[in-house]
C-alpha atoms as a PDB file:
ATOM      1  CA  UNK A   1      97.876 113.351 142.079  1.00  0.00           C
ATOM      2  CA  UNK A   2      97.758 109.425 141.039  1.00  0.00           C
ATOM      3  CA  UNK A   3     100.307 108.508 138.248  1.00  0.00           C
ATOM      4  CA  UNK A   4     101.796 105.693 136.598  1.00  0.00           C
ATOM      5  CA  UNK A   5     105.052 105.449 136.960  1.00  0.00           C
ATOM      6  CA  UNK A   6     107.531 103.448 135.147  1.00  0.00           C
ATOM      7  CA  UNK A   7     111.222 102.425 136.866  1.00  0.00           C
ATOM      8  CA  UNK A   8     113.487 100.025 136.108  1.00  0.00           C
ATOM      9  CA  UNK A   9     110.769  98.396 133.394  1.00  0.00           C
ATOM     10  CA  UNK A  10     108.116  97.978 136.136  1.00  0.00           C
ATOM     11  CA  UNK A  11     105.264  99.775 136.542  1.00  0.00           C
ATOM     12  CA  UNK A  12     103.481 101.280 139.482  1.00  0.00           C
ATOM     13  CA  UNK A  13     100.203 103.005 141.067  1.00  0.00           C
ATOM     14  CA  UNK A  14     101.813 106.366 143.088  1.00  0.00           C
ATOM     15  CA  UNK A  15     101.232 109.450 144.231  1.00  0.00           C
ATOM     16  CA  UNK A  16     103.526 112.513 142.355  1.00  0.00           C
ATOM     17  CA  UNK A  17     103.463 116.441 142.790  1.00  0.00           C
ATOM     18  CA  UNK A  18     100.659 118.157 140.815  1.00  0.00           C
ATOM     19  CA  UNK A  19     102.742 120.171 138.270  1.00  0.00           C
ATOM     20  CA  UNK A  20     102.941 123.518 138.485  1.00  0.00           C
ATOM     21  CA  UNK A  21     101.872 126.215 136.748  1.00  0.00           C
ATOM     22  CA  UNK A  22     104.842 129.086 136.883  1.00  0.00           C
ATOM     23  CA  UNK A  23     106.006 128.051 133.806  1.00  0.00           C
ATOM     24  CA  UNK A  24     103.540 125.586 131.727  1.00  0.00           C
ATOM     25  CA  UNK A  25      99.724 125.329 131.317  1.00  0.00           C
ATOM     26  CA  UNK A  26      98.676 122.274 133.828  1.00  0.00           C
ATOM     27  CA  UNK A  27      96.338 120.140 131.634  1.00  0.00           C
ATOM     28  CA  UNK A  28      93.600 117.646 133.548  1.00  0.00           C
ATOM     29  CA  UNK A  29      94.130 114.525 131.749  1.00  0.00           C
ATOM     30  CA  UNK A  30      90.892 112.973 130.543  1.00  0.00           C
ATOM     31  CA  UNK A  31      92.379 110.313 128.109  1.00  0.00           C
ATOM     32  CA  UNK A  32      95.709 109.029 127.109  1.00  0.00           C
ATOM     33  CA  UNK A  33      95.755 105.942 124.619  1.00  0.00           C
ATOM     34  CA  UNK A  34      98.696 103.134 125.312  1.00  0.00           C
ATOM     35  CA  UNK A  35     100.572 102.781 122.192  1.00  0.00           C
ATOM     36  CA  UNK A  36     103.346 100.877 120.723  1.00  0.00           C
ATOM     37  CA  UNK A  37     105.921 102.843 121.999  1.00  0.00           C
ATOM     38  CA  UNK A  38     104.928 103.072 125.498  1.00  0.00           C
ATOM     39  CA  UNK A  39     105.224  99.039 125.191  1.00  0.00           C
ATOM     40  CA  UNK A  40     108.490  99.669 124.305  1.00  0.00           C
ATOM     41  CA  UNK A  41     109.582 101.909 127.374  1.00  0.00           C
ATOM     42  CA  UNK A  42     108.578  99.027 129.789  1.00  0.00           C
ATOM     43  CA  UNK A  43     110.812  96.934 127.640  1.00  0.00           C
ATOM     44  CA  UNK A  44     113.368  99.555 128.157  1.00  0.00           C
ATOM     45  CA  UNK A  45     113.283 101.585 124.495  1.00  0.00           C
ATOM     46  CA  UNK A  46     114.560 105.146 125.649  1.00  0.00           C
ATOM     47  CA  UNK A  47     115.956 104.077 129.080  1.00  0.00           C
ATOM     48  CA  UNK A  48     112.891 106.544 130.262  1.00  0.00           C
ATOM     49  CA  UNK A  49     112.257 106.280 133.514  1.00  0.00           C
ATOM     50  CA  UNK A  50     109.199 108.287 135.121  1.00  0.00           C
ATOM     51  CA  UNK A  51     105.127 108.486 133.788  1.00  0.00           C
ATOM     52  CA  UNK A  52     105.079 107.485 130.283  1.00  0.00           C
ATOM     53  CA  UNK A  53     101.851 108.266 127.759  1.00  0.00           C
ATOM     54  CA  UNK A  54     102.185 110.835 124.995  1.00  0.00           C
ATOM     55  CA  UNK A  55      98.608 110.082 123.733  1.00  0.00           C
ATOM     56  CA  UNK A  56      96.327 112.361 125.070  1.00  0.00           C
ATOM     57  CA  UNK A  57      93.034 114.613 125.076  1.00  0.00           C
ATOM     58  CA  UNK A  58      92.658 117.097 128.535  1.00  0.00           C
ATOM     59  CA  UNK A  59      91.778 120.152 129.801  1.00  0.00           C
ATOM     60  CA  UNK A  60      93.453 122.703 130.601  1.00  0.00           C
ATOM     61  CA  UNK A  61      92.905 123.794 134.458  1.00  0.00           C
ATOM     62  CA  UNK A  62      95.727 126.198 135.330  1.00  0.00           C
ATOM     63  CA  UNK A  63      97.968 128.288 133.192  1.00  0.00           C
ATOM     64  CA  UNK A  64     100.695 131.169 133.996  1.00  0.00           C
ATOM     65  CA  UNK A  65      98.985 134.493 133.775  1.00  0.00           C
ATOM     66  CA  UNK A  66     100.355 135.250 130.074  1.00  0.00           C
ATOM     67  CA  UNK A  67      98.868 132.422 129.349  1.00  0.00           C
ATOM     68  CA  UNK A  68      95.312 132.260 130.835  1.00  0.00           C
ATOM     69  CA  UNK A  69      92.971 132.178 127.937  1.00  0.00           C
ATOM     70  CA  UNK A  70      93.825 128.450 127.752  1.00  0.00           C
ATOM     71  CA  UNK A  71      91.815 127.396 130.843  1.00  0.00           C
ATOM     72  CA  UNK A  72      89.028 125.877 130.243  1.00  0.00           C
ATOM     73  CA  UNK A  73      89.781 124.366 127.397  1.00  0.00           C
ATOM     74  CA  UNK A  74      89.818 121.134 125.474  1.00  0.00           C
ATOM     75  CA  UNK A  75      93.305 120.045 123.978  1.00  0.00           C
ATOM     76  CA  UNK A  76      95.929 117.726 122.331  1.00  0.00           C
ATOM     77  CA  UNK A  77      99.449 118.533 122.655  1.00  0.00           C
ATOM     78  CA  UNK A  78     102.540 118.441 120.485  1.00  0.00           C
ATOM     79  CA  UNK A  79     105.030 115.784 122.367  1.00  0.00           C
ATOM     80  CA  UNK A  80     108.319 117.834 122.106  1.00  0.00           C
ATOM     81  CA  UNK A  81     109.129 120.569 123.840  1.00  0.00           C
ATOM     82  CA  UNK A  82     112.350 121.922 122.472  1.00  0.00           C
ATOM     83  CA  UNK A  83     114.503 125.067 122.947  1.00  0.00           C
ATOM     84  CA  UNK A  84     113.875 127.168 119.656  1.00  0.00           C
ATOM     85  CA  UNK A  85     117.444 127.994 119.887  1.00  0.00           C
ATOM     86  CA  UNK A  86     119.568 125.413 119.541  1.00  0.00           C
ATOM     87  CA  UNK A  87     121.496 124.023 116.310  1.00  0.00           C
ATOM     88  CA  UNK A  88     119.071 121.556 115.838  1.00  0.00           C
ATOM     89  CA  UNK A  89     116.236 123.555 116.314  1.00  0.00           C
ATOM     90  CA  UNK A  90     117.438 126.094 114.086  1.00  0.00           C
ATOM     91  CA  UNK A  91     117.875 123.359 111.535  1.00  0.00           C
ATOM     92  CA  UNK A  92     115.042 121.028 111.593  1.00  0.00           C
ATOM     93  CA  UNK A  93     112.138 122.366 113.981  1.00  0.00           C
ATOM     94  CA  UNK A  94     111.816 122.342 117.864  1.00  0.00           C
ATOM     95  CA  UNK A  95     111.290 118.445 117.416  1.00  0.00           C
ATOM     96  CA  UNK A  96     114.544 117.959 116.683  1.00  0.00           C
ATOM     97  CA  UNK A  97     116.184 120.045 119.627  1.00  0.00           C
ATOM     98  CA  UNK A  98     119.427 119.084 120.613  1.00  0.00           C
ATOM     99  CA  UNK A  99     118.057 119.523 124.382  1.00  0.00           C
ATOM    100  CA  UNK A 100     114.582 118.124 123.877  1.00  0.00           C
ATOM    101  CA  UNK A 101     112.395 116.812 126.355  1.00  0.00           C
ATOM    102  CA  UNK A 102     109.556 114.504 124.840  1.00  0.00           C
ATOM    103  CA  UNK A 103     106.588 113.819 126.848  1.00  0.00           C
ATOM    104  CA  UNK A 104     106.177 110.692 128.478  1.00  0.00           C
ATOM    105  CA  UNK A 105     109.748 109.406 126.310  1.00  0.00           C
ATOM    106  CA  UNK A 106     112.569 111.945 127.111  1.00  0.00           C
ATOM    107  CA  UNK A 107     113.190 113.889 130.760  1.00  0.00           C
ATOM    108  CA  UNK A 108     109.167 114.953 130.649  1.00  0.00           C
ATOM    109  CA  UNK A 109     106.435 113.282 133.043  1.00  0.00           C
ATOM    110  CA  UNK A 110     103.232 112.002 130.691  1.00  0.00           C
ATOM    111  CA  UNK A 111      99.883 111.574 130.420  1.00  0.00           C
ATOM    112  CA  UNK A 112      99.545 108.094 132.614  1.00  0.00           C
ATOM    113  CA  UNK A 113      98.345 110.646 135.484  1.00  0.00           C
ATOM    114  CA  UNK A 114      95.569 112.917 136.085  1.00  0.00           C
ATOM    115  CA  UNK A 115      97.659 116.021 135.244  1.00  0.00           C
ATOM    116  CA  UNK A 116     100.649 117.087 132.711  1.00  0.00           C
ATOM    117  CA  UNK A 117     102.104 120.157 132.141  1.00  0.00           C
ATOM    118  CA  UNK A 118     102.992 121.640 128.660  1.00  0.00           C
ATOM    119  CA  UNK A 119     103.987 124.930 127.333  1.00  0.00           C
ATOM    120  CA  UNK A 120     100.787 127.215 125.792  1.00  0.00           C
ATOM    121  CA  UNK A 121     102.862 126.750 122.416  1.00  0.00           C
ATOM    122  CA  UNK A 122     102.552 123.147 122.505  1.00  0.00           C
ATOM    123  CA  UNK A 123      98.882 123.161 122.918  1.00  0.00           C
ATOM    124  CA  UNK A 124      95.968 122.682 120.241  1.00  0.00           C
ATOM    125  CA  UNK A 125      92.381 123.133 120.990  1.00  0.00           C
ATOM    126  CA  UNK A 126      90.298 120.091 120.333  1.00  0.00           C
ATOM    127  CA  UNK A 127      86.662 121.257 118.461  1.00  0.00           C
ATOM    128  CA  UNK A 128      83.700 120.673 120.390  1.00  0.00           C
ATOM    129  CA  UNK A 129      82.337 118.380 117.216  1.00  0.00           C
ATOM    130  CA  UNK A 130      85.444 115.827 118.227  1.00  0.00           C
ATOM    131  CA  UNK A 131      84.516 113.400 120.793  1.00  0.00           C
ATOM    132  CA  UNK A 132      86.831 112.282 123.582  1.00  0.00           C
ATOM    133  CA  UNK A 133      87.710 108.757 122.088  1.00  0.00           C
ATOM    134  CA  UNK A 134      88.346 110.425 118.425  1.00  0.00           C
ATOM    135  CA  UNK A 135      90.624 113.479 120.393  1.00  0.00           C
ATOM    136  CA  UNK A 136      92.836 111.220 122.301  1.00  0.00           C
ATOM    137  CA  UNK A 137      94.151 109.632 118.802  1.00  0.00           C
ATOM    138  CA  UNK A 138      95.100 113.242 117.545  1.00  0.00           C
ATOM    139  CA  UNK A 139      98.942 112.395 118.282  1.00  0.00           C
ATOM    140  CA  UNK A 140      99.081 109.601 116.173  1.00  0.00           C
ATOM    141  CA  UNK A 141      97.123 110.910 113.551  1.00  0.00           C
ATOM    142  CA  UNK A 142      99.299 113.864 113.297  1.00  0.00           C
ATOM    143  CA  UNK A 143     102.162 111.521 113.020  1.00  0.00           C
ATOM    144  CA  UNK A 144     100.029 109.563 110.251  1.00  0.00           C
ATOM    145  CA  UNK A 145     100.014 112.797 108.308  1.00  0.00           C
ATOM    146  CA  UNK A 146     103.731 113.374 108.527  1.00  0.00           C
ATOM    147  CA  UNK A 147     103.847 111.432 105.389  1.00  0.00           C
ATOM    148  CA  UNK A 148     102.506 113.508 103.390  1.00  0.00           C
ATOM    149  CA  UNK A 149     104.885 116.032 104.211  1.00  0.00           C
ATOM    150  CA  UNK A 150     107.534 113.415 103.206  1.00  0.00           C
ATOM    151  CA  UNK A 151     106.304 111.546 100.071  1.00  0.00           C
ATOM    152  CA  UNK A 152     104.793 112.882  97.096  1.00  0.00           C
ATOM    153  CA  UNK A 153     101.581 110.849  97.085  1.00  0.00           C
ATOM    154  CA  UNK A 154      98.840 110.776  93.963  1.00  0.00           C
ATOM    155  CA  UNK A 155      96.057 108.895  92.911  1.00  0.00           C
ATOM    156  CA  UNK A 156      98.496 107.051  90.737  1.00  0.00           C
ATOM    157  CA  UNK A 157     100.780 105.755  93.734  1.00  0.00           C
ATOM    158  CA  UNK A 158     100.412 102.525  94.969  1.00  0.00           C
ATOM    159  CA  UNK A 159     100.891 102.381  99.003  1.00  0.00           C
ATOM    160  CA  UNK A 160     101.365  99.149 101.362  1.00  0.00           C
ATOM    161  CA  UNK A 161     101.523  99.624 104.967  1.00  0.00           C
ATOM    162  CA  UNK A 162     102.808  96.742 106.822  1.00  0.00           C
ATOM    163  CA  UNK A 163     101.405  97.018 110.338  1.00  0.00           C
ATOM    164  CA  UNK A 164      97.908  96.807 110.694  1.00  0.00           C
ATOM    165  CA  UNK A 165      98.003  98.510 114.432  1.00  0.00           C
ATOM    166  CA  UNK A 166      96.131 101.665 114.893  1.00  0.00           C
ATOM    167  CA  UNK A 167      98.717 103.834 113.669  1.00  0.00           C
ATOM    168  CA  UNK A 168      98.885 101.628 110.639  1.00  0.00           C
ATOM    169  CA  UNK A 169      95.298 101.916 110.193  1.00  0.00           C
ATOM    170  CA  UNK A 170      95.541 105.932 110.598  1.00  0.00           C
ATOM    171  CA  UNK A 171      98.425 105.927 107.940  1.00  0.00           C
ATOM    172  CA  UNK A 172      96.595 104.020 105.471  1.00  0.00           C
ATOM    173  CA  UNK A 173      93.321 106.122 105.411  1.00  0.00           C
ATOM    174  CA  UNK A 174      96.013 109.226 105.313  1.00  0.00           C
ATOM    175  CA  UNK A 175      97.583 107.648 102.241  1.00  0.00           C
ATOM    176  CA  UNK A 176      93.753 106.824 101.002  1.00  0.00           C
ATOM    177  CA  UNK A 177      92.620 110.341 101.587  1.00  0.00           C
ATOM    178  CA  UNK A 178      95.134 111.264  99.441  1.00  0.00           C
ATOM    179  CA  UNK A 179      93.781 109.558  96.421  1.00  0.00           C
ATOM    180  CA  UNK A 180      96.713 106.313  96.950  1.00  0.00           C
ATOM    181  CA  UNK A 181      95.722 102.922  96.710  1.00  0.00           C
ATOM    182  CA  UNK A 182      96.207 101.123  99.569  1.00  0.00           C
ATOM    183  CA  UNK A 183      96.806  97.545 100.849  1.00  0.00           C
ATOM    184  CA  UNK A 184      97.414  96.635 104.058  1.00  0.00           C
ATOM    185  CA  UNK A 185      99.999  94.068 105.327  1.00  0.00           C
ATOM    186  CA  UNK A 186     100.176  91.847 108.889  1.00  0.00           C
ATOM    187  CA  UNK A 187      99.506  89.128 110.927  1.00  0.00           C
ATOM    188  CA  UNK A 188      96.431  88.723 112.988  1.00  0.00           C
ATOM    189  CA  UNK A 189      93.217  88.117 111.735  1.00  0.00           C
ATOM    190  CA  UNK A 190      91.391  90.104 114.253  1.00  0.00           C
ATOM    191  CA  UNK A 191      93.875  93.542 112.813  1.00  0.00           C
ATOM    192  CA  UNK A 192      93.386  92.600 109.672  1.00  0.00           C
ATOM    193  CA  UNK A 193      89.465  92.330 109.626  1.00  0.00           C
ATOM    194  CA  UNK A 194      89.435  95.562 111.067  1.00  0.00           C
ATOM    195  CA  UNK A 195      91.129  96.702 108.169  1.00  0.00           C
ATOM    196  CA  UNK A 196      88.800  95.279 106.073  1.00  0.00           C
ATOM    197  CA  UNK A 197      86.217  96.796 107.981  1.00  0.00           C
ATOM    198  CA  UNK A 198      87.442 100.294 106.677  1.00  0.00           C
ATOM    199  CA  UNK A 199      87.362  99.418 103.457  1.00  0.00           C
ATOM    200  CA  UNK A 200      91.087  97.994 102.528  1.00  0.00           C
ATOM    201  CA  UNK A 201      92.712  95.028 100.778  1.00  0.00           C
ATOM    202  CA  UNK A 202      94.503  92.551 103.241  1.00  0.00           C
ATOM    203  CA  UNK A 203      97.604  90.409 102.861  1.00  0.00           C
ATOM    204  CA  UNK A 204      98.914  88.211 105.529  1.00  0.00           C
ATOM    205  CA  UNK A 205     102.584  87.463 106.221  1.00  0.00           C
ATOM    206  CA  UNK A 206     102.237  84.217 104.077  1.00  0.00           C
ATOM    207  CA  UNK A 207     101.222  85.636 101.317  1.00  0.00           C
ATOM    208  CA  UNK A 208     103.574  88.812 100.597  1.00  0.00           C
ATOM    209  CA  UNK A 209     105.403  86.670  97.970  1.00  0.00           C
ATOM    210  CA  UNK A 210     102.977  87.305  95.839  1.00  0.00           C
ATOM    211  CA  UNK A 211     103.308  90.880  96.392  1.00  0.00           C
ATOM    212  CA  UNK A 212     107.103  91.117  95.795  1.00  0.00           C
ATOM    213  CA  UNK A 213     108.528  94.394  94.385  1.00  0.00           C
ATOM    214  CA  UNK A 214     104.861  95.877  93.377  1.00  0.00           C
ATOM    215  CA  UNK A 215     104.331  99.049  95.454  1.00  0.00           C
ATOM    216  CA  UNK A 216     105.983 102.306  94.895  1.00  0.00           C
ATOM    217  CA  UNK A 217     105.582 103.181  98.793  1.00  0.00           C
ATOM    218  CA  UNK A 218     105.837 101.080 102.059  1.00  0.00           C
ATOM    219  CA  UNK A 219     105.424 102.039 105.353  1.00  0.00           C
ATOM    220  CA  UNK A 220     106.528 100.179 108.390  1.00  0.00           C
ATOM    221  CA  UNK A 221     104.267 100.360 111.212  1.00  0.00           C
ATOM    222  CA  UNK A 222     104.865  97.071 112.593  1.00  0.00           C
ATOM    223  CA  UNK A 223     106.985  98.510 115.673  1.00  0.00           C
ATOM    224  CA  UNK A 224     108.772  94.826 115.499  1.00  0.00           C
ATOM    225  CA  UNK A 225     112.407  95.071 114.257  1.00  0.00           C
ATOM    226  CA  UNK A 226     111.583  92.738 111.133  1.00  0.00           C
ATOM    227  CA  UNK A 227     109.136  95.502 109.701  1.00  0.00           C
ATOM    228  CA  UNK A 228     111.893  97.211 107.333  1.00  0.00           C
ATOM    229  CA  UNK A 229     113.015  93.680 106.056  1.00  0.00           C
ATOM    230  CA  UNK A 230     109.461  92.601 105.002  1.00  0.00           C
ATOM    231  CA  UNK A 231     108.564  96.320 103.510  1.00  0.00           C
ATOM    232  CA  UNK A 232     111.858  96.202 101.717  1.00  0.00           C
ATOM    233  CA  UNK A 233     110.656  92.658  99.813  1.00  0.00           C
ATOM    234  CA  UNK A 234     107.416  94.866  98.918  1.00  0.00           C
ATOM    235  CA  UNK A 235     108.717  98.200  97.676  1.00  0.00           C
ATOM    236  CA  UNK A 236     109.725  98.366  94.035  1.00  0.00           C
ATOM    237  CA  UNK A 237     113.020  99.303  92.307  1.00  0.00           C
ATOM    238  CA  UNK A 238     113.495 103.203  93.138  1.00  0.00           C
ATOM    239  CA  UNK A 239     110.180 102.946  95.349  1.00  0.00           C
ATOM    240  CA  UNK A 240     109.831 104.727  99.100  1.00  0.00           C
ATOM    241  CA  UNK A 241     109.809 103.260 102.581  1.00  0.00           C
ATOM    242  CA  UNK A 242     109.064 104.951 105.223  1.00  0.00           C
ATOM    243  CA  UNK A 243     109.617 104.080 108.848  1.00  0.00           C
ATOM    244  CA  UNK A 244     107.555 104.366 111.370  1.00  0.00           C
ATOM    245  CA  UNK A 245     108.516 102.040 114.269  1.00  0.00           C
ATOM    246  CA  UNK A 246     110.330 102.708 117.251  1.00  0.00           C
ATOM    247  CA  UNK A 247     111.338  99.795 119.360  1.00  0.00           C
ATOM    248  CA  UNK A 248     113.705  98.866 121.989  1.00  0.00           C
ATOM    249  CA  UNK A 249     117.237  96.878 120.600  1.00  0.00           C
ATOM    250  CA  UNK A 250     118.648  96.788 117.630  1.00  0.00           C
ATOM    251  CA  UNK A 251     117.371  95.552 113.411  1.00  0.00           C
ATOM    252  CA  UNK A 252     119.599  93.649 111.565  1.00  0.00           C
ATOM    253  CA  UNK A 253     119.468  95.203 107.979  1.00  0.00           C
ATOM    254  CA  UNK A 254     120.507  93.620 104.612  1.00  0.00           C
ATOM    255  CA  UNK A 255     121.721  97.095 102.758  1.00  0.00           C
ATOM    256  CA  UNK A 256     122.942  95.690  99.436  1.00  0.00           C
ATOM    257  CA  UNK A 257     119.083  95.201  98.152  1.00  0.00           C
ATOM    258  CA  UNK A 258     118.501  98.861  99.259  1.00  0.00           C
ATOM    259  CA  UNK A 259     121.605  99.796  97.318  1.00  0.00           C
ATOM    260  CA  UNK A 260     121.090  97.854  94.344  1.00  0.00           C
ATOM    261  CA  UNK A 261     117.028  98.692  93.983  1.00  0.00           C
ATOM    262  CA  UNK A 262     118.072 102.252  95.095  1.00  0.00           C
ATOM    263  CA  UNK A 263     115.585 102.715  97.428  1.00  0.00           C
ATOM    264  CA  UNK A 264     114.585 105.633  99.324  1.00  0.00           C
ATOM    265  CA  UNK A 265     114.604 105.426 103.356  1.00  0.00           C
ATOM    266  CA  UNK A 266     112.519 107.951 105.240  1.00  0.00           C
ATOM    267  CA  UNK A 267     112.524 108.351 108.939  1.00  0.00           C
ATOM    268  CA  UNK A 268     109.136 109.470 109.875  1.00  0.00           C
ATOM    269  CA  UNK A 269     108.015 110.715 113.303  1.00  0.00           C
ATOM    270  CA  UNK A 270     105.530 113.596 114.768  1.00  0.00           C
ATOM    271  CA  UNK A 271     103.285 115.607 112.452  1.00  0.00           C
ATOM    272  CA  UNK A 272     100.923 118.468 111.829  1.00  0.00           C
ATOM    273  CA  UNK A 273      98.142 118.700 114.822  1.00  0.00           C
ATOM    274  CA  UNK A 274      96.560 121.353 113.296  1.00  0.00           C
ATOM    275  CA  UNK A 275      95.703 119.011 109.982  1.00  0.00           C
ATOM    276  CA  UNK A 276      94.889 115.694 111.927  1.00  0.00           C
ATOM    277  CA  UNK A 277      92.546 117.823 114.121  1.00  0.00           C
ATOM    278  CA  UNK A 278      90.978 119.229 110.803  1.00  0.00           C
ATOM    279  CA  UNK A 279      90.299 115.583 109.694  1.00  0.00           C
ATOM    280  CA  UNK A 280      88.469 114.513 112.439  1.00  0.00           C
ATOM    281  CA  UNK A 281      86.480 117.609 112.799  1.00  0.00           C
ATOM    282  CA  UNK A 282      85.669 117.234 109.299  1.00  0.00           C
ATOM    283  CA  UNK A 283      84.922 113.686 109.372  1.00  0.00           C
ATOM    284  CA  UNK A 284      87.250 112.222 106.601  1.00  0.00           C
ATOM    285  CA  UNK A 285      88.599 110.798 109.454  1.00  0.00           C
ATOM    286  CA  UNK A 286      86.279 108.858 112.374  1.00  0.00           C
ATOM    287  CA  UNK A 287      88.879 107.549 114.338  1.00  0.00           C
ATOM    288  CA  UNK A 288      86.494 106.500 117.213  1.00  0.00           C
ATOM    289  CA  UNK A 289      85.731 102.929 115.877  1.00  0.00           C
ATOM    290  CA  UNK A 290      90.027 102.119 116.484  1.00  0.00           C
ATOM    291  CA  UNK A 291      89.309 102.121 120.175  1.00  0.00           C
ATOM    292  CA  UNK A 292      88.954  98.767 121.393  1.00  0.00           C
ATOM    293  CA  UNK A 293      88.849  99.447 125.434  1.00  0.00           C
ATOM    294  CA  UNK A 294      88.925 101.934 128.026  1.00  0.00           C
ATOM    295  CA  UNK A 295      89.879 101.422 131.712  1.00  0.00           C
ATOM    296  CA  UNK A 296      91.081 103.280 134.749  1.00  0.00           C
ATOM    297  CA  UNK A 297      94.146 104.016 136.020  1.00  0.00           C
ATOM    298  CA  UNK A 298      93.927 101.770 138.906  1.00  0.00           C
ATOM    299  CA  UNK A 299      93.788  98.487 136.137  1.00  0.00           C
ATOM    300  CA  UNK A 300      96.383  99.480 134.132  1.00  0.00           C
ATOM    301  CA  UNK A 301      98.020  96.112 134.435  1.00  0.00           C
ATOM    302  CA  UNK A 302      95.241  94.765 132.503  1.00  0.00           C
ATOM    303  CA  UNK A 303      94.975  97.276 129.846  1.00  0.00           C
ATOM    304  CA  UNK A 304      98.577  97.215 129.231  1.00  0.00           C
ATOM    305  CA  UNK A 305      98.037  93.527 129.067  1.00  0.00           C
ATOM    306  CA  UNK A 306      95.427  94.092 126.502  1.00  0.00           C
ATOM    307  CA  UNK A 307      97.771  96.271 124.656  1.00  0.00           C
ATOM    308  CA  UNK A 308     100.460  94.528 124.803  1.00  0.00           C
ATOM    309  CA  UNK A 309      97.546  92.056 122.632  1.00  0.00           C
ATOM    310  CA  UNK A 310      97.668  94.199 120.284  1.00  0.00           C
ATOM    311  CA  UNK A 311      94.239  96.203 121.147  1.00  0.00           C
ATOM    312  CA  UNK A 312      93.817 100.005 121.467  1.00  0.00           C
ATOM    313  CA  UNK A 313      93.618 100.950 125.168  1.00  0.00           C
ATOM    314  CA  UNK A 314      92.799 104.391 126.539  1.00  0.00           C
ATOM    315  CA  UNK A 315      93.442 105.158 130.386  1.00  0.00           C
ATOM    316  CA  UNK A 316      91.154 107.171 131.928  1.00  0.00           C
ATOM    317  CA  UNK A 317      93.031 108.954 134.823  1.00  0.00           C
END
């Protein structure tokens, strides 16, 4: 099968082994969206070396036999496959396995390629009512709604996300749906009118002075290492911020105004498939208009390029 591999921060065209199905159900990949953290891999975030993508909407073609009434059909896939019996597992969830592979991040080929493999439990069928461009966004969605697990959020709270990417934009109309009010913080006009577009306030980086200490939760989407610094000037005394980026290297952090305001930190990673899959079948969540390009595998280098941009980019292997 064609894949794109990634080695030593450089990225290739190849040929790989199909994957097999002995153990995992082999998924036909028809859409897997470039995100921030696969940016990150090339720069060396993870020290992953193999096919990355984690964003992804396919079909399942083969399967092992106790597993067959998966083929044929339409899915999105949780990203972590862990052990179930591990301490950390035990603890925390399968996500947090002490042996985990992560697909695309950690030890697991992804979905740059026309096939992945996945275990049946991973696996969540897409409706037939979600399109292709909505269902490949299902990943980040589901990590959108991971705050909600986290924060207590009502009408009443006042939310800024700073980070007007796509997963900022699927945060925010989580943290809308949820009855918050919502402003929306970044650079970039051409972000930031898209935000507009769906109906939220804007502030740009020059003007978050004005903004100082007024929200009760931030969260960081940037994926830049000076996205907890600026959502720390916005959070008030005893607010919430949660983060959200993953980057390569290391953030330089001023802890005495976190100590002093005592703030709240939240990591904040995967989420609930089943509920982001429920929003976009619904429709309180059209996710298809965040979709700037799509191109095949063979012009990756251009789509990363536009990525890298900061436009949404979907591969179609």
């Amino acid at each position: 099968m064609r894949a794109l591999m990634l080695d030593a921060g450089a990225l290739r065209l190849c040929e790989r082994d199909k994957p097999s199905a002995a153990a995992e159900c082999v998924v036909r990949v028809l859409a897997a969206g470039i995100c921030g953290t696969d940016l990150e891999l090339v720069r060396g975030y993870a020290g992953f070396s193999g096919v990355p993508g984690h964003e992804f909407a396919g079909v399942v073609e083969d399967a092992p036999p106790r597993d067959a009434a998966w083929i044929g059909r339409r899915v999105a896939g949780d990203i972590t496959v862990g052990c179930g019996t591990c301490e950390g597992c035990r603890a925390a969830g399968r996500g947090h396995c002490d042996r985990r592979t992560v697909l695309g991040i950690i030890g697991r080929d992804g979905a740059f390629a026309e096939y992945l493999s996945l275990p049946a439990s991973n696996l969540h069928a897409i409706p037939d009512g979600v399109e292709e461009m909505a269902a490949v966004l299902v990943e980040p969605l589901a990590a959108a709604c991971r705050v909600l697990e986290q924060v207590h959020v009502t009408p009443r709270t006042r939310a800024a996300v700073v980070g007007p990417g796509r997963l900022g934009l699927l945060v925010a109309l989580v943290l809308r749906g949820a009855g918050a009010e919502v402003t929306i913080v970044g650079r970039g006009e051409p972000r930031l009118a898209l935000a507009r577009a769906q109906g939220f306030e804007t502030v740009t980086h020059t003007q978050t002075a004005a903004f100082a200490r007024r929200f009760d939760l931030v969260v960081d989407a940037t994926g830049h290492t000076d996205g907890l610094a600026l959502a720390n000037t916005l959070v008030r005394p005893r607010g919430t911020i949660v983060l959200k980026s993953t980057f390569h290297g290391e953030t330089r952090v001023a802890f005495s105004p976190i100590v002093v305001d005592e703030i709240t930190l939240v990591g904040s990673r995967c989420g609930p498939f089943d509920t982001a899959i429920d929003l976009l079948a619904s429709g309180r969540v059209d996710a298809r208009p965040l979709v700037d390009a799509v191109y095949p595998l063979e012009e990756f280098e251009r789509a990363f390029a536009e990525a890298a941009a900061g436009r949404k980019v979907v591969l179609r292997p």
